[in-house]
Protein backbone atom coordinates (compact mmCIF):
# COMPACT_ATOMS: atom_id res chain seq x y z
CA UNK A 1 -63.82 -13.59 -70.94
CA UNK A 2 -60.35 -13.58 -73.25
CA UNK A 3 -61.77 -10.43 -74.92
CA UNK A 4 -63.24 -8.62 -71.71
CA UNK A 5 -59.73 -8.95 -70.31
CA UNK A 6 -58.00 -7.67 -74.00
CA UNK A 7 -60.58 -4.27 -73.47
CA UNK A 8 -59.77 -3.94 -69.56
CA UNK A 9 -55.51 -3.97 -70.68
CA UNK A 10 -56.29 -1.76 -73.55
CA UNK A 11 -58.51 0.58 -71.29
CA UNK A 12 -55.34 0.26 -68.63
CA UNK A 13 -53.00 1.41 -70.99
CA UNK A 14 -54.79 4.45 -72.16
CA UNK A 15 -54.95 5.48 -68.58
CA UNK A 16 -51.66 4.81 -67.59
CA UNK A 17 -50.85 6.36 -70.99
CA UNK A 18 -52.54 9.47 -69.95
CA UNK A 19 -50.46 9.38 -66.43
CA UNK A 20 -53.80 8.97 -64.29
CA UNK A 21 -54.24 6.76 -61.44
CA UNK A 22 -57.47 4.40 -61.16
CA UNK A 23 -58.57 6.67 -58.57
CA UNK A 24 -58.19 9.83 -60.32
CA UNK A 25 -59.71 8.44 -63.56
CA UNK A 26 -62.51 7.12 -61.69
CA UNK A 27 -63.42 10.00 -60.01
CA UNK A 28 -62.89 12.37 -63.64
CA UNK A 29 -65.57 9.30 -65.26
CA UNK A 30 -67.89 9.89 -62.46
CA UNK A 31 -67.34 5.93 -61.19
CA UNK A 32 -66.22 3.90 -58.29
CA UNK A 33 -62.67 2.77 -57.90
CA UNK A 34 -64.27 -0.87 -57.67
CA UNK A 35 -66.03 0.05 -60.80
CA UNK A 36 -63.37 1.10 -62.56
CA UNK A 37 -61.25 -1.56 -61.12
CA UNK A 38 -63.58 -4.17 -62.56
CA UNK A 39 -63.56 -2.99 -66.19
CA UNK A 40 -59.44 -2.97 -66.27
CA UNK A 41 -60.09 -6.74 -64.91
CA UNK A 42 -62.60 -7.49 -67.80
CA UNK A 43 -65.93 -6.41 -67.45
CA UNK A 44 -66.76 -4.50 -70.34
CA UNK A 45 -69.73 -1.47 -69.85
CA UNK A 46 -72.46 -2.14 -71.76
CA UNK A 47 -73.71 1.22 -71.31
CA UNK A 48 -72.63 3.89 -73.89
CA UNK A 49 -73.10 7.17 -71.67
CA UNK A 50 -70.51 5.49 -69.51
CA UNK A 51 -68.01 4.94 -72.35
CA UNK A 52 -68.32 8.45 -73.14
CA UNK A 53 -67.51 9.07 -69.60
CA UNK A 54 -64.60 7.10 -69.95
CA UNK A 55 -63.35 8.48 -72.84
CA UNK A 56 -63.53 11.83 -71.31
CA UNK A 57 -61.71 11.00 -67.89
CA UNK A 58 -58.87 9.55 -70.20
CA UNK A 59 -59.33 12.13 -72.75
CA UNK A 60 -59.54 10.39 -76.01
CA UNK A 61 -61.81 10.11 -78.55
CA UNK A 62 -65.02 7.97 -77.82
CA UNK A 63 -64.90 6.59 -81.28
CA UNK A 64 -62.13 4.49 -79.86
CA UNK A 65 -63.40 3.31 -76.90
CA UNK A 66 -66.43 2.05 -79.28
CA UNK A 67 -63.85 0.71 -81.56
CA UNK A 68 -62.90 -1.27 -78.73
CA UNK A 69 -65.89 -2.91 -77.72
CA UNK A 70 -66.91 -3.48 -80.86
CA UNK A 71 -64.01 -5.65 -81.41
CA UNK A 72 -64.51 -7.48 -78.54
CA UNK A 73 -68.06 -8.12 -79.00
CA UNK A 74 -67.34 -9.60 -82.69
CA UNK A 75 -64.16 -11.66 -81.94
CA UNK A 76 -67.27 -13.70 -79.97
CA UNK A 77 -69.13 -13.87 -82.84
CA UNK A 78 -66.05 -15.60 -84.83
């Protein structure tokens, strides 16, 4: 749960970075505000055509939305 939350703040600040609402970046990723909503709270998409969505809403590179999860995913494994 620690490292679903660390990926929703990260994914916050890249929005808020690129001076987008939820609603906005929602809509540009092709997702539901409660969607969205729940992946700034934690949940992290397990689905990679979705992260590439995201990336592209936010407009950064997809590597580092990957780079992301994949961090998350291993701190578990520690």
């Amino acid at each position: 749960m620690v490292w679903g939350r660390m990926f929703g703040h990260c994914i916050c600040e890249s929005r808020k970075g690129a001076c987008l609402s939820i609603e906005q970046t929602a809509r540009r990723a092709g997702m539901g505000i409660a969607e969205w909503t729940a992946i700034e709270e934690g949940q992290v998409p397990q689905d990679i055509t979705r992260l590439r969505a995201m990336a592209a809403a936010m407009k950064i590179r997809f590597d580092q939305i990957v780079m992301l999860v994949l961090l998350c995913e291993r701190a578990w494994q520690l």
